[in-house]
N, C-alpha and C. Protein backbone atom coordinates (compact mmCIF):
# COMPACT_ATOMS: atom_id res chain seq x y z
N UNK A 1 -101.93 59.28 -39.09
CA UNK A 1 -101.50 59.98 -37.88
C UNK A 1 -100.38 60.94 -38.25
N UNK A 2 -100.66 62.08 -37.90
CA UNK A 2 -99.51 63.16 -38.03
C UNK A 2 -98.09 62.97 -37.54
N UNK A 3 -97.05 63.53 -37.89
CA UNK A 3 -95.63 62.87 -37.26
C UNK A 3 -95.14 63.57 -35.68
N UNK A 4 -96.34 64.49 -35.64
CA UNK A 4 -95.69 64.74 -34.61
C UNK A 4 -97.03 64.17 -33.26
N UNK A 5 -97.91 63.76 -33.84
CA UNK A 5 -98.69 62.60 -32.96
C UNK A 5 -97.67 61.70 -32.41
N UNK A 6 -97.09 60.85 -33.54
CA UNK A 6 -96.20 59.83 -33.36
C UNK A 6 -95.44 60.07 -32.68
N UNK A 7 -95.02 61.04 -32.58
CA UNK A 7 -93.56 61.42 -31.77
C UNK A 7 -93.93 61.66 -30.10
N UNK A 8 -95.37 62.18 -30.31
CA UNK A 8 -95.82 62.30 -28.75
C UNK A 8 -96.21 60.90 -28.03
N UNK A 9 -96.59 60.11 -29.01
CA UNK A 9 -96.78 58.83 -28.73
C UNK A 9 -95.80 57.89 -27.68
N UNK A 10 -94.68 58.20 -28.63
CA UNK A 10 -93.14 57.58 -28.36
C UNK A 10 -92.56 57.98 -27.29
N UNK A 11 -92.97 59.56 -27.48
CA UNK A 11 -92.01 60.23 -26.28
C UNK A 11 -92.52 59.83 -24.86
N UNK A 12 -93.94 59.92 -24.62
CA UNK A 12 -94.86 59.84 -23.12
C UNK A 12 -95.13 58.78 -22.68
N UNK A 13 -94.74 57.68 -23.76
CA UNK A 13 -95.62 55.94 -22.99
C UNK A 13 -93.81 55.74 -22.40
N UNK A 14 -92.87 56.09 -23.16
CA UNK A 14 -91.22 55.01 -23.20
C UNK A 14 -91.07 55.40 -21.52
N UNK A 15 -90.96 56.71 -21.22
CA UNK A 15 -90.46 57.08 -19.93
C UNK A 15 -91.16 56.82 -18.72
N UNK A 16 -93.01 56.81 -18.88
CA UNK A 16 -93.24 56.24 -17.83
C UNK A 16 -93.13 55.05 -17.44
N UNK A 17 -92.76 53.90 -18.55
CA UNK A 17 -92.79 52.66 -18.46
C UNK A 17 -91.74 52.22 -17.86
N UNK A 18 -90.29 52.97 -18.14
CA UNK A 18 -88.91 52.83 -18.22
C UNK A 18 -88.18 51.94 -18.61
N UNK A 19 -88.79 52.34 -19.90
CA UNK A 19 -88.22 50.93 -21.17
C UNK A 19 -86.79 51.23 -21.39
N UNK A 20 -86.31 50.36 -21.86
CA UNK A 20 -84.21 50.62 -21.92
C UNK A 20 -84.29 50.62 -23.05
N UNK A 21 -83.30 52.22 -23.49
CA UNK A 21 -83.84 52.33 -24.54
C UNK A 21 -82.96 51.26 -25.71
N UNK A 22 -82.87 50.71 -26.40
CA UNK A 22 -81.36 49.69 -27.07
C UNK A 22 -81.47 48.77 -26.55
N UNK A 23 -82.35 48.76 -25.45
CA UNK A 23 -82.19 46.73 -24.48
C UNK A 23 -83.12 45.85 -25.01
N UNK A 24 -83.09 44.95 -24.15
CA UNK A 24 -83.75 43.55 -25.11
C UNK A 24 -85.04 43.55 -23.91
N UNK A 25 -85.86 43.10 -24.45
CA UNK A 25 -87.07 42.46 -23.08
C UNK A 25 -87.36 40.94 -23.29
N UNK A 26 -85.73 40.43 -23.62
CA UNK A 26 -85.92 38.81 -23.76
C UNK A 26 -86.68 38.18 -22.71
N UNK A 27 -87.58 37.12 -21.77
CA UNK A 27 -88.11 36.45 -21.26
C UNK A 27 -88.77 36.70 -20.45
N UNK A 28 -89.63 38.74 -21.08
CA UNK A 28 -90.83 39.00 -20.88
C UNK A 28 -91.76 38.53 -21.69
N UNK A 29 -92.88 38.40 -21.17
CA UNK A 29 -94.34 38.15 -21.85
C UNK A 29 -95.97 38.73 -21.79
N UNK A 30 -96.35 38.60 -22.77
CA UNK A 30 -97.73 39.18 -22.18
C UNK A 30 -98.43 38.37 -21.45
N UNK A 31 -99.23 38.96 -20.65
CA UNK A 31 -99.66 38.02 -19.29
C UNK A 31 -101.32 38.29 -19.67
N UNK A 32 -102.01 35.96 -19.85
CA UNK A 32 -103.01 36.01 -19.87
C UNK A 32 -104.01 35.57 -18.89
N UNK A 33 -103.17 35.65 -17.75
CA UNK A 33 -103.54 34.62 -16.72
C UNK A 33 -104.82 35.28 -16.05
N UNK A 34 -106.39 34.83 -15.22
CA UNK A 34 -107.29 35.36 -15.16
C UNK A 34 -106.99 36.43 -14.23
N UNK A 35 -108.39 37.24 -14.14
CA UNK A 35 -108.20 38.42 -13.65
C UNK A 35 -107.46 39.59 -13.81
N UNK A 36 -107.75 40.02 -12.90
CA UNK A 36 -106.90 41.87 -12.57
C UNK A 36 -105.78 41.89 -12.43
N UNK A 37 -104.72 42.66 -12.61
CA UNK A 37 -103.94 42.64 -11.29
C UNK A 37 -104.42 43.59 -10.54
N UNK A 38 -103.86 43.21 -8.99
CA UNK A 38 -104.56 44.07 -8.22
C UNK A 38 -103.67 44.07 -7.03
N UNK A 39 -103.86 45.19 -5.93
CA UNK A 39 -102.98 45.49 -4.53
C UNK A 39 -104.02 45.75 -3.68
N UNK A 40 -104.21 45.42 -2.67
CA UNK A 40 -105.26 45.15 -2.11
C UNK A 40 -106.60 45.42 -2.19
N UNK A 41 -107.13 45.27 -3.38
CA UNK A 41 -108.40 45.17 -4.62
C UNK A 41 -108.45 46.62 -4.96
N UNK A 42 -107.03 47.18 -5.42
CA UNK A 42 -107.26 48.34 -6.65
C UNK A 42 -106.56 47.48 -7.80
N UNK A 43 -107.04 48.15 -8.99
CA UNK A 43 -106.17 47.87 -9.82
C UNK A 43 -105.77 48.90 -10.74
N UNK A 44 -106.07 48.74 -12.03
CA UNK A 44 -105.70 50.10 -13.24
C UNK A 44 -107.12 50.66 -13.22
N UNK A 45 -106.93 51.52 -13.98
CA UNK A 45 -108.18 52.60 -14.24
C UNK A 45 -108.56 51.89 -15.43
N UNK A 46 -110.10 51.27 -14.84
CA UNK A 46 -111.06 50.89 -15.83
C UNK A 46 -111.29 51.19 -16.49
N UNK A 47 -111.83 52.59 -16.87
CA UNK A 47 -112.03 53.10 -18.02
C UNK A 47 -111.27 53.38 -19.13
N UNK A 48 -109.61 53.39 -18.90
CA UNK A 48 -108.15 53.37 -19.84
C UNK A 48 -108.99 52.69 -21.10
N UNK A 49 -108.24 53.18 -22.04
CA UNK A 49 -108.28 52.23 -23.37
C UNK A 49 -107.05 51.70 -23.41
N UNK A 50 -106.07 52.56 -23.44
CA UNK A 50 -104.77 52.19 -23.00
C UNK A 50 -104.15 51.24 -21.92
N UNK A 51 -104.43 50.10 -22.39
CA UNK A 51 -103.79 49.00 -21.24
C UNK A 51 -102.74 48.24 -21.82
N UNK A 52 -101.66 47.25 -21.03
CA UNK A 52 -100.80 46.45 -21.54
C UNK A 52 -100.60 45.38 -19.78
N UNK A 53 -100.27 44.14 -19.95
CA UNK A 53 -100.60 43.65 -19.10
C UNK A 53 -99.31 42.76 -19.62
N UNK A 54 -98.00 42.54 -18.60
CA UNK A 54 -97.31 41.33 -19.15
C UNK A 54 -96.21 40.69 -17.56
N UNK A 55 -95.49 39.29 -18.02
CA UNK A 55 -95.13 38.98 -16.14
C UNK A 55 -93.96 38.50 -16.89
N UNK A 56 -93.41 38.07 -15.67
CA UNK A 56 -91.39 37.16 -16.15
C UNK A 56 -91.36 36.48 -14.92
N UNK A 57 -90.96 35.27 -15.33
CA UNK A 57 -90.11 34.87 -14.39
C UNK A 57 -88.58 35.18 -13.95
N UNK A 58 -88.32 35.40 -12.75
CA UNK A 58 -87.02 36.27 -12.36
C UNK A 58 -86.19 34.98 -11.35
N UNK A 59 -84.97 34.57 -11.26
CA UNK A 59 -84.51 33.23 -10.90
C UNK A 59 -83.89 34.25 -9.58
N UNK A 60 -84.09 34.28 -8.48
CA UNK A 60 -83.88 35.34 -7.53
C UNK A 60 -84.93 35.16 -6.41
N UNK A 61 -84.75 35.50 -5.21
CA UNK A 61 -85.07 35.47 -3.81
C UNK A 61 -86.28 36.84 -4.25
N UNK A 62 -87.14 36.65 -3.59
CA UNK A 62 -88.27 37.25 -3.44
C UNK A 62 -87.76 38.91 -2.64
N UNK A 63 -86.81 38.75 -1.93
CA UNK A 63 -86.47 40.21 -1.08
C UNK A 63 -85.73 40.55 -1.95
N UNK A 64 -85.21 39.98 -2.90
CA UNK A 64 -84.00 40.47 -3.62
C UNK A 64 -84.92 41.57 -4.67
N UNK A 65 -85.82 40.69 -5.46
CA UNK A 65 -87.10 41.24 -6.46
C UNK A 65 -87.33 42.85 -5.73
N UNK A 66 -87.99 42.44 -4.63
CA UNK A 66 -88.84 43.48 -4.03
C UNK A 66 -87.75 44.63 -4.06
N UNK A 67 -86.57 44.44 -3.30
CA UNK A 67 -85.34 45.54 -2.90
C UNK A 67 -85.12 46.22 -4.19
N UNK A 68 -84.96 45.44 -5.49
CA UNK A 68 -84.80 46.18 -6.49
C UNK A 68 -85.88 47.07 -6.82
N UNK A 69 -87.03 46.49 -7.02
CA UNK A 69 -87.99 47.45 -7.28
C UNK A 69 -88.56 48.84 -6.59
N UNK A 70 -88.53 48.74 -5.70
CA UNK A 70 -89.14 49.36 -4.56
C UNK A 70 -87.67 50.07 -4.12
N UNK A 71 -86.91 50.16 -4.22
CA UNK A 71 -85.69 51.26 -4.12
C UNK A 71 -85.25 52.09 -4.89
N UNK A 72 -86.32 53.35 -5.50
CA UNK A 72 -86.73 54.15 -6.39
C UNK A 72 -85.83 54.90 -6.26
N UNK A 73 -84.44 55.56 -5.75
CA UNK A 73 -84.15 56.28 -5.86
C UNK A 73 -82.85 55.66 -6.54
N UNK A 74 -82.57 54.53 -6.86
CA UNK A 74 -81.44 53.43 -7.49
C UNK A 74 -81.79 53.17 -9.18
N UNK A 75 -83.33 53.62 -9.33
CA UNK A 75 -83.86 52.97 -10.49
C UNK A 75 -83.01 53.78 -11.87
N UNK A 76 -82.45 55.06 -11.75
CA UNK A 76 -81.20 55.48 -12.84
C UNK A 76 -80.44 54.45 -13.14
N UNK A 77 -79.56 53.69 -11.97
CA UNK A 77 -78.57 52.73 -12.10
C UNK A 77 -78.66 51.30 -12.75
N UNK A 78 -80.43 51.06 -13.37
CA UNK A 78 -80.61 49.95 -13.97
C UNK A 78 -81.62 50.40 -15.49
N UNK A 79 -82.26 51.24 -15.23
CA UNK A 79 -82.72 51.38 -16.12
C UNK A 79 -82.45 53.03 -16.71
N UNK A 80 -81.72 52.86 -18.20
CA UNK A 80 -81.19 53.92 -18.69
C UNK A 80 -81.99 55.42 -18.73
N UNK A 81 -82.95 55.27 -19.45
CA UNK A 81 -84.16 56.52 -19.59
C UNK A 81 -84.23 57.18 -18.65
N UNK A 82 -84.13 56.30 -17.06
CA UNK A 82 -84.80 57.46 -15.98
C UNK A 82 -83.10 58.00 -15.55
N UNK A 83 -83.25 59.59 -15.94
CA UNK A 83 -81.61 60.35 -15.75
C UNK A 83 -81.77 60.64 -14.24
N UNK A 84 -83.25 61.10 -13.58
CA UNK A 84 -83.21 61.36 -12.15
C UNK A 84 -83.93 60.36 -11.52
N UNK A 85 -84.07 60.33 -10.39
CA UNK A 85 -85.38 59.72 -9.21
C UNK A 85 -85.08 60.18 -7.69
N UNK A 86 -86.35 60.64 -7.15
CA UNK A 86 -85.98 61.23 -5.98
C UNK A 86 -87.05 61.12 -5.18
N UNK A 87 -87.23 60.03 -3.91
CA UNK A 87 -87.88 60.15 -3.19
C UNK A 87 -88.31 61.87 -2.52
N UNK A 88 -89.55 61.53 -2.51
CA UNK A 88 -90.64 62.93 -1.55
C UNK A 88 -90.76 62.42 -0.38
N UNK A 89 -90.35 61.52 0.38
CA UNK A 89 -90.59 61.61 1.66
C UNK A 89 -89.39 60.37 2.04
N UNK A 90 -89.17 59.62 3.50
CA UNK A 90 -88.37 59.26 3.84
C UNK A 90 -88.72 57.53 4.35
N UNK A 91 -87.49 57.20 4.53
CA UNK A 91 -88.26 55.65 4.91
C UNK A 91 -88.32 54.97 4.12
N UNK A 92 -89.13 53.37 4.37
CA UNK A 92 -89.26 52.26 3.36
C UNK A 92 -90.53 52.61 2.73
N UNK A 93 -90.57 52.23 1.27
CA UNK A 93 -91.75 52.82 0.87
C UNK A 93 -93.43 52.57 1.09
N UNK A 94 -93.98 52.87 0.65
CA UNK A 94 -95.27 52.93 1.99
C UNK A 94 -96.46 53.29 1.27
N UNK A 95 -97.61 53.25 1.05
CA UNK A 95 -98.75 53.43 0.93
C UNK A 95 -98.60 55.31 1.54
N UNK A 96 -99.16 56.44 0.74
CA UNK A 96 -98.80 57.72 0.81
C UNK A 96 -97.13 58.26 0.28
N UNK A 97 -96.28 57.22 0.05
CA UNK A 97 -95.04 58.12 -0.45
C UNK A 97 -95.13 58.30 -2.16
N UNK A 98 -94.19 59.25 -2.36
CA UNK A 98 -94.34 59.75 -3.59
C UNK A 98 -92.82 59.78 -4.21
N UNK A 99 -93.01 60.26 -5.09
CA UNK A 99 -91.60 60.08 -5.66
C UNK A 99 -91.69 61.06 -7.18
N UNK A 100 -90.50 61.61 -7.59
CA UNK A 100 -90.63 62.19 -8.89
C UNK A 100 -88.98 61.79 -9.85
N UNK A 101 -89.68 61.34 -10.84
CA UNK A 101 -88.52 60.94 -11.86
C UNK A 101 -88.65 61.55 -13.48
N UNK A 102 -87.53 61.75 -13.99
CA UNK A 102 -87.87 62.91 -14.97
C UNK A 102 -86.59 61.45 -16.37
N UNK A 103 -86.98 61.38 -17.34
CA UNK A 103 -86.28 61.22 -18.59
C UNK A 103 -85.93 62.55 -19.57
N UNK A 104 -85.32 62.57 -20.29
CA UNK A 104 -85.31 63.90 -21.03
C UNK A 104 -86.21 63.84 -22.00
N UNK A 105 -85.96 64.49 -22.53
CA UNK A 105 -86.84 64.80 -24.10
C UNK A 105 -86.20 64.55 -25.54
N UNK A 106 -86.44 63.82 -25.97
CA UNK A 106 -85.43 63.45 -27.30
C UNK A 106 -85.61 64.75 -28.49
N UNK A 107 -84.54 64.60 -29.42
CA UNK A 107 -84.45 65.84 -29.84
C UNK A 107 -85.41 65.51 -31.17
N UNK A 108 -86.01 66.45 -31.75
CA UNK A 108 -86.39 65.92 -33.27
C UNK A 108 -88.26 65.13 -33.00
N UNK A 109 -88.78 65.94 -32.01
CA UNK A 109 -89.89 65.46 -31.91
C UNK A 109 -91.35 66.28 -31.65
N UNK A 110 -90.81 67.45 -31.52
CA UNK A 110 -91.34 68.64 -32.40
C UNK A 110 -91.82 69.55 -30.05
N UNK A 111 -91.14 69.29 -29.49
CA UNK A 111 -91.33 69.66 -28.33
C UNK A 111 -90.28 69.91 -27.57
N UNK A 112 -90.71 71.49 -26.87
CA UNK A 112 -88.83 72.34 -26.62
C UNK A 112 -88.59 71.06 -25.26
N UNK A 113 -87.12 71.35 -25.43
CA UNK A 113 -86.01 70.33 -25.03
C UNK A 113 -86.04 70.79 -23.24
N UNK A 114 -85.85 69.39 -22.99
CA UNK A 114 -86.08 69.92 -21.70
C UNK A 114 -86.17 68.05 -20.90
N UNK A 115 -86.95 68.05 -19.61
CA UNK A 115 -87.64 66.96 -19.17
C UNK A 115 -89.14 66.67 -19.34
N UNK A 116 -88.92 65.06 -19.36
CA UNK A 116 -90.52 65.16 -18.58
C UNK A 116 -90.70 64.42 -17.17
N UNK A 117 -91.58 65.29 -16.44
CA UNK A 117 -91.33 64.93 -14.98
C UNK A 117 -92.55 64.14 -14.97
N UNK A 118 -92.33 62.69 -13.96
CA UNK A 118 -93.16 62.03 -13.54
C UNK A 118 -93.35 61.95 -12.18
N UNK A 119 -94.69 62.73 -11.50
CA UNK A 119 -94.96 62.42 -9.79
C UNK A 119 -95.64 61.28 -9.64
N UNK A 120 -94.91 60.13 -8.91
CA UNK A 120 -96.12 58.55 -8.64
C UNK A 120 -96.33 59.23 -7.30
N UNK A 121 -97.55 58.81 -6.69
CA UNK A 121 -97.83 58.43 -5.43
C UNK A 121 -98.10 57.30 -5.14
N UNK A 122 -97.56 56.79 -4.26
CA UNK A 122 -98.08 54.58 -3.88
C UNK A 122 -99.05 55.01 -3.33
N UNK A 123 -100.20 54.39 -3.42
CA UNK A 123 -101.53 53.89 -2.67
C UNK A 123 -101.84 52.80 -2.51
N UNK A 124 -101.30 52.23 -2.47
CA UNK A 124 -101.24 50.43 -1.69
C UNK A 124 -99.93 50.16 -2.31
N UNK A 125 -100.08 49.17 -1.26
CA UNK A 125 -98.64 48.17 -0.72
C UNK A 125 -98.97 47.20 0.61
N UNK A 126 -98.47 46.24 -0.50
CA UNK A 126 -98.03 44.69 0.87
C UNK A 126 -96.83 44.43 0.78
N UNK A 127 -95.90 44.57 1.37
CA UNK A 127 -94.57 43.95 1.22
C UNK A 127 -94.32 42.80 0.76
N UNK A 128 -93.26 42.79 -0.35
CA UNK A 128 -93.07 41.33 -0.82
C UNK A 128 -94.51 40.84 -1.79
N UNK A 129 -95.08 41.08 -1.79
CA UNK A 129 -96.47 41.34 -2.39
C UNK A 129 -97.21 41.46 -3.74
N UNK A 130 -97.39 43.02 -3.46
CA UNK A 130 -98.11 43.40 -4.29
C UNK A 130 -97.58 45.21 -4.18
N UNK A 131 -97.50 46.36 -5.04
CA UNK A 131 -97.55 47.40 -5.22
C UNK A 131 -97.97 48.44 -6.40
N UNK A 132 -98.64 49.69 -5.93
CA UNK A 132 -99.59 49.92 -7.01
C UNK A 132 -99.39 51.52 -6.88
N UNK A 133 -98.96 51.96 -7.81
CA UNK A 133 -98.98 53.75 -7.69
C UNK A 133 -99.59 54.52 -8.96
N UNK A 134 -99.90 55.93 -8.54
CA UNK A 134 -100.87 56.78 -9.42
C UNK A 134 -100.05 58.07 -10.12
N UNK A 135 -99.95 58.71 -11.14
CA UNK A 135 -99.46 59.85 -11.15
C UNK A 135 -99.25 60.19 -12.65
N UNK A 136 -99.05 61.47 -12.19
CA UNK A 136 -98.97 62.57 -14.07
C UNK A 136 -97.64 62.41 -14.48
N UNK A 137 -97.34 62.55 -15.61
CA UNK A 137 -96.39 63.04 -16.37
C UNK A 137 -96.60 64.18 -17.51
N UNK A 138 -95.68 65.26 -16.88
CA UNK A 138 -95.92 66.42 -17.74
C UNK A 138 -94.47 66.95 -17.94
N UNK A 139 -95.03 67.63 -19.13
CA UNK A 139 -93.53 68.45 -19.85
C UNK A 139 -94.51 70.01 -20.49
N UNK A 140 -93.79 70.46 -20.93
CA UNK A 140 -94.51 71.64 -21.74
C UNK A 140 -95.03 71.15 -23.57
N UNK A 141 -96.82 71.34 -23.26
CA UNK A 141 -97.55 70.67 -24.12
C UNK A 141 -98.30 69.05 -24.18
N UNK A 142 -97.83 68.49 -22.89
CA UNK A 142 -97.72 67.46 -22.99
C UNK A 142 -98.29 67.18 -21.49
N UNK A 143 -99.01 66.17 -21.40
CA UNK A 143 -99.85 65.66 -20.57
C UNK A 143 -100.28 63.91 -20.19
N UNK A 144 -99.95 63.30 -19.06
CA UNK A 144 -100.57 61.78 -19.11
C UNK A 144 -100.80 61.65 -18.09
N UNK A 145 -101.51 60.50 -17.30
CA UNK A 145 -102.19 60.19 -15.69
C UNK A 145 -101.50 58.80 -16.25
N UNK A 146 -101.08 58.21 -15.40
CA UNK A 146 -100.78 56.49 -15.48
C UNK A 146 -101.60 55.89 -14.15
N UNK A 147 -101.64 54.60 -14.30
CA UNK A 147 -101.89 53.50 -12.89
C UNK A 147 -101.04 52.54 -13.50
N UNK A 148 -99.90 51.87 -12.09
CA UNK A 148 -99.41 51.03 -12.50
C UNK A 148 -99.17 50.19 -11.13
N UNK A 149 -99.57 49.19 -11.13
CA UNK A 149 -99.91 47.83 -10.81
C UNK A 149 -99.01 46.71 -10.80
N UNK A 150 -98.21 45.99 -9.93
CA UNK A 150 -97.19 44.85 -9.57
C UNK A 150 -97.59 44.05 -8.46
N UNK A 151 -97.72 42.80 -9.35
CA UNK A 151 -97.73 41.60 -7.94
C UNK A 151 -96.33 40.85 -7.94
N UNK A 152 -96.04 40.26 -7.11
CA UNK A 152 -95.15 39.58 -6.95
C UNK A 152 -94.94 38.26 -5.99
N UNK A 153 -94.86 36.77 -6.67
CA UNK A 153 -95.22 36.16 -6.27
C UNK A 153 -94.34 34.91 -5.96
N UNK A 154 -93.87 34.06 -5.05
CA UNK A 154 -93.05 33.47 -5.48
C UNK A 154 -93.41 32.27 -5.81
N UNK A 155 -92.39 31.36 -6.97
CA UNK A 155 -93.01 30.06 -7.07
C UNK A 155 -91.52 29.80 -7.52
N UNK A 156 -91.90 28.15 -7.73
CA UNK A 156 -90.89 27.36 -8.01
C UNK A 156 -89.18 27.20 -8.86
N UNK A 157 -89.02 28.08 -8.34
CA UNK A 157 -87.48 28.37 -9.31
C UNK A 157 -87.24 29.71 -9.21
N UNK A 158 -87.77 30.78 -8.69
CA UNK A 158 -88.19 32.24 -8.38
C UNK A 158 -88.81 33.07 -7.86
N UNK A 159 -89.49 34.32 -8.55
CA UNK A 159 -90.22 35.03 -8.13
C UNK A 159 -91.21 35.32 -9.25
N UNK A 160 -92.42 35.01 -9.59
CA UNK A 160 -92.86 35.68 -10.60
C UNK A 160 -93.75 37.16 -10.50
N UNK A 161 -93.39 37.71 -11.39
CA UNK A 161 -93.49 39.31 -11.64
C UNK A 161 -94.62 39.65 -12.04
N UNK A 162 -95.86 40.09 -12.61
CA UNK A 162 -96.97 40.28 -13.14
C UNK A 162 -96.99 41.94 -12.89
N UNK A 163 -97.43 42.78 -14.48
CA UNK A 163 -97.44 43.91 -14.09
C UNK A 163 -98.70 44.29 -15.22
N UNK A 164 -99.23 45.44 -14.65
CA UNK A 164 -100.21 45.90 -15.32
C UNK A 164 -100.22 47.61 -15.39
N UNK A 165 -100.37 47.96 -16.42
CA UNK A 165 -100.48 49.53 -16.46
C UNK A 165 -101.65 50.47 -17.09
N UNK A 166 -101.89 51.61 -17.10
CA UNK A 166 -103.49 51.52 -17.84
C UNK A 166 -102.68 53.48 -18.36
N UNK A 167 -102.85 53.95 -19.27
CA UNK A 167 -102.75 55.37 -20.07
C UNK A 167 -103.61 56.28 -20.02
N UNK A 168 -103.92 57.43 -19.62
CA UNK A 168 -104.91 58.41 -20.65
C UNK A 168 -104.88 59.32 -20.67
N UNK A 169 -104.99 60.39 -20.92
CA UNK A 169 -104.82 61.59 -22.38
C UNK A 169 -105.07 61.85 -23.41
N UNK A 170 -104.99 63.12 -23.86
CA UNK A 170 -105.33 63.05 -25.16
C UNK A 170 -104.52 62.64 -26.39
N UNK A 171 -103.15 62.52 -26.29
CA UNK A 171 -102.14 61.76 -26.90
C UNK A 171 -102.21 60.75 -26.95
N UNK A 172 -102.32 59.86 -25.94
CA UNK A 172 -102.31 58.19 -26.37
C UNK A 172 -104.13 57.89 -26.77
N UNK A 173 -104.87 58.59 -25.89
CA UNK A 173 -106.50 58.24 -26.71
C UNK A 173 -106.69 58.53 -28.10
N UNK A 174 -106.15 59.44 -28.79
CA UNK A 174 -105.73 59.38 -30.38
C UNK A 174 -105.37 58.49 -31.28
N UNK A 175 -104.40 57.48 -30.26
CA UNK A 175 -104.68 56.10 -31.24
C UNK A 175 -104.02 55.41 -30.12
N UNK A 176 -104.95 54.65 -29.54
CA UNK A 176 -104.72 53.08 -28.75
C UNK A 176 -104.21 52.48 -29.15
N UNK A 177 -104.22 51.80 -30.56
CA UNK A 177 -103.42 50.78 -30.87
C UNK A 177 -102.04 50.74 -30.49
N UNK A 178 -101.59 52.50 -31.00
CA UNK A 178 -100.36 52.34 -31.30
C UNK A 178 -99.82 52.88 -29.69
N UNK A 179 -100.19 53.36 -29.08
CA UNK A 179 -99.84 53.60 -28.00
C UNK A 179 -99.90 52.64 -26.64
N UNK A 180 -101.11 51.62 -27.27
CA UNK A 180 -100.74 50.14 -26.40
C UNK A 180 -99.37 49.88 -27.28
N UNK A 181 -99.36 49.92 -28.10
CA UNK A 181 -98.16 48.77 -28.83
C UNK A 181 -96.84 49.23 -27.87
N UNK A 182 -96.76 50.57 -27.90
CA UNK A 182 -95.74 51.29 -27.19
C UNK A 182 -95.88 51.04 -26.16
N UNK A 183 -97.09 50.95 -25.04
CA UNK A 183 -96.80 51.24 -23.75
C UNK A 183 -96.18 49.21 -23.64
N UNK A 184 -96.33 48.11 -24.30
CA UNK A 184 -96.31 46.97 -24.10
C UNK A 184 -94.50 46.99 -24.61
N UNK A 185 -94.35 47.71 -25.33
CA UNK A 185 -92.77 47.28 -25.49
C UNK A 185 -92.04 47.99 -24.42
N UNK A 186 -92.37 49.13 -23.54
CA UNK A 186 -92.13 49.27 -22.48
C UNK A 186 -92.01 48.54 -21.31
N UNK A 187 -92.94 48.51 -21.09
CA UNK A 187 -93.26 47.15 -20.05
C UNK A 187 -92.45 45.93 -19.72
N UNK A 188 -92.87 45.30 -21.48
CA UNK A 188 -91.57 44.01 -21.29
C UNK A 188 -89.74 44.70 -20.93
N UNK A 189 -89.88 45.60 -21.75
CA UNK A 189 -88.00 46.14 -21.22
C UNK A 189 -88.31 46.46 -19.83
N UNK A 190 -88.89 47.02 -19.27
CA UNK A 190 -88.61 47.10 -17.61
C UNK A 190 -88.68 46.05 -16.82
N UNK A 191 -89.82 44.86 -17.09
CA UNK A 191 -89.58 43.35 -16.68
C UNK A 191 -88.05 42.85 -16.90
N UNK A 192 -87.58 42.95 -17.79
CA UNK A 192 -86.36 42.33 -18.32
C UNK A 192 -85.11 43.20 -17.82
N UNK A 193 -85.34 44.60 -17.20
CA UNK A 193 -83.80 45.00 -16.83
C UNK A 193 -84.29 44.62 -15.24
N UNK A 194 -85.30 44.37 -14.57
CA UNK A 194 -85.71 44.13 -13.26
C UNK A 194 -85.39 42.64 -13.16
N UNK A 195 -85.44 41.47 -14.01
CA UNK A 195 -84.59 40.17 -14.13
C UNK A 195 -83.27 40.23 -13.82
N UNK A 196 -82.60 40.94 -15.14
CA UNK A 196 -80.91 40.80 -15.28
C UNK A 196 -80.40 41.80 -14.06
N UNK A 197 -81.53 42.97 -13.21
CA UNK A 197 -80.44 43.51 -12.19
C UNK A 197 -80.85 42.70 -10.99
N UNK A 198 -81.95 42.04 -10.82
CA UNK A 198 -81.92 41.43 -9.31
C UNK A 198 -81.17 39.58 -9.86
N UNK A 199 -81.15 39.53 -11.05
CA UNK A 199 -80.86 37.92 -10.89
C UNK A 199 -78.98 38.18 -10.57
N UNK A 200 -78.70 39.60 -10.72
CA UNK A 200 -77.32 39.28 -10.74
C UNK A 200 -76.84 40.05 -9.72
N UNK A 201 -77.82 40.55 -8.88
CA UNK A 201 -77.61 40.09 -7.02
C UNK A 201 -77.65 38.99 -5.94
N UNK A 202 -78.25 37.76 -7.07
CA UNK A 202 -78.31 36.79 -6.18
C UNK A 202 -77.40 36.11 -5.61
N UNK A 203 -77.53 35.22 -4.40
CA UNK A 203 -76.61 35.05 -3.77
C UNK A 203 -75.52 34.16 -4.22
């Protein structure tokens, strides 16, 4: 793989995932439990090669979970990578709202300096639940569609988390392996700063 494959690799899976960049994703895991995930029977894009699938247990009130997650315009204040976030429309979030969040561009990766902007749209939602949104990330040269997928469930000592995401483009379809490998170390760091910021709202 060319180095500046690699670099596109690195650069497009870290930010949509909103992996921290230096943080730990201690007492995330990959999740083998049956089925999909799913929000009211969507899930990821089937056809992805690009998938990563992983859950945590979070020691925290179920509204507490949800408030963190789902209050997209706060998500700078826990997780480092995303520098902006800005709700597109108003209100609690909702099945049709959208949102756009941009990380920068690291230097030394062969693509002019700048952002890359990510538009989600939610298309399902259950409160407390389940939530599931669609959307591009683009920069100049650079191109991805994501689906990303959260249940949330509570059980015995918490809330457990289950998340699923699916990639595609022509950057990460170039090599799956390595771009699952990436989009999964993502994943677990956003499970794990979504632990340490709602467990240390609890009451």
């Amino acid at each position: 793989m060319s180095g500046t494959r690699k670099a596109l690799l690195a650069l497009l899976v870290l930010p949509l995932t909103g992996a921290l960049l230096g943080g730990t994703a201690a007492g995330a895991q990959a999740a083998a439990g049956p089925g999909p995930v799913a929000c009211r029977g969507q899930g990821v894009d089937p056809a992805a090669q690009v998938r990563y699938r992983a859950q945590i247990l979070i020691h925290a009130p179920l509204h507490t979970v949800w408030q963190v997650q789902t209050d997209v315009a706060h998500w700078p204040s826990w997780q480092r990578p995303v520098t902006s976030a800005v709700r597109l429309d108003r209100g609690p979030l909702r099945p049709g709202s959208a949102f756009r969040w941009t990380t920068p561009i690291p230097p030394g990766v062969g693509l002019p300096a700048g952002d890359l902007v990510i538009t989600s749209t939610v298309r399902q939602l259950v409160h407390d639940s389940c939530l599931r949104w669609t959307g591009p990330a683009d920069s100049p040269g650079l191109h991805i569609d994501g689906v990303h997928v959260w249940n949330f469930r509570k059980v015995d000592g918490g809330v457990l988390v289950t998340t699923e995401e699916t990639h595609t483009g022509p950057q990460v379809d170039a090599d799956v392996p390595a771009a699952t490998a990436i989009l999964g170390q993502g994943l677990d760091a956003w499970l794990a700063a979504l632990k340490s910021t709602a467990e240390a709202r609890r009451p």
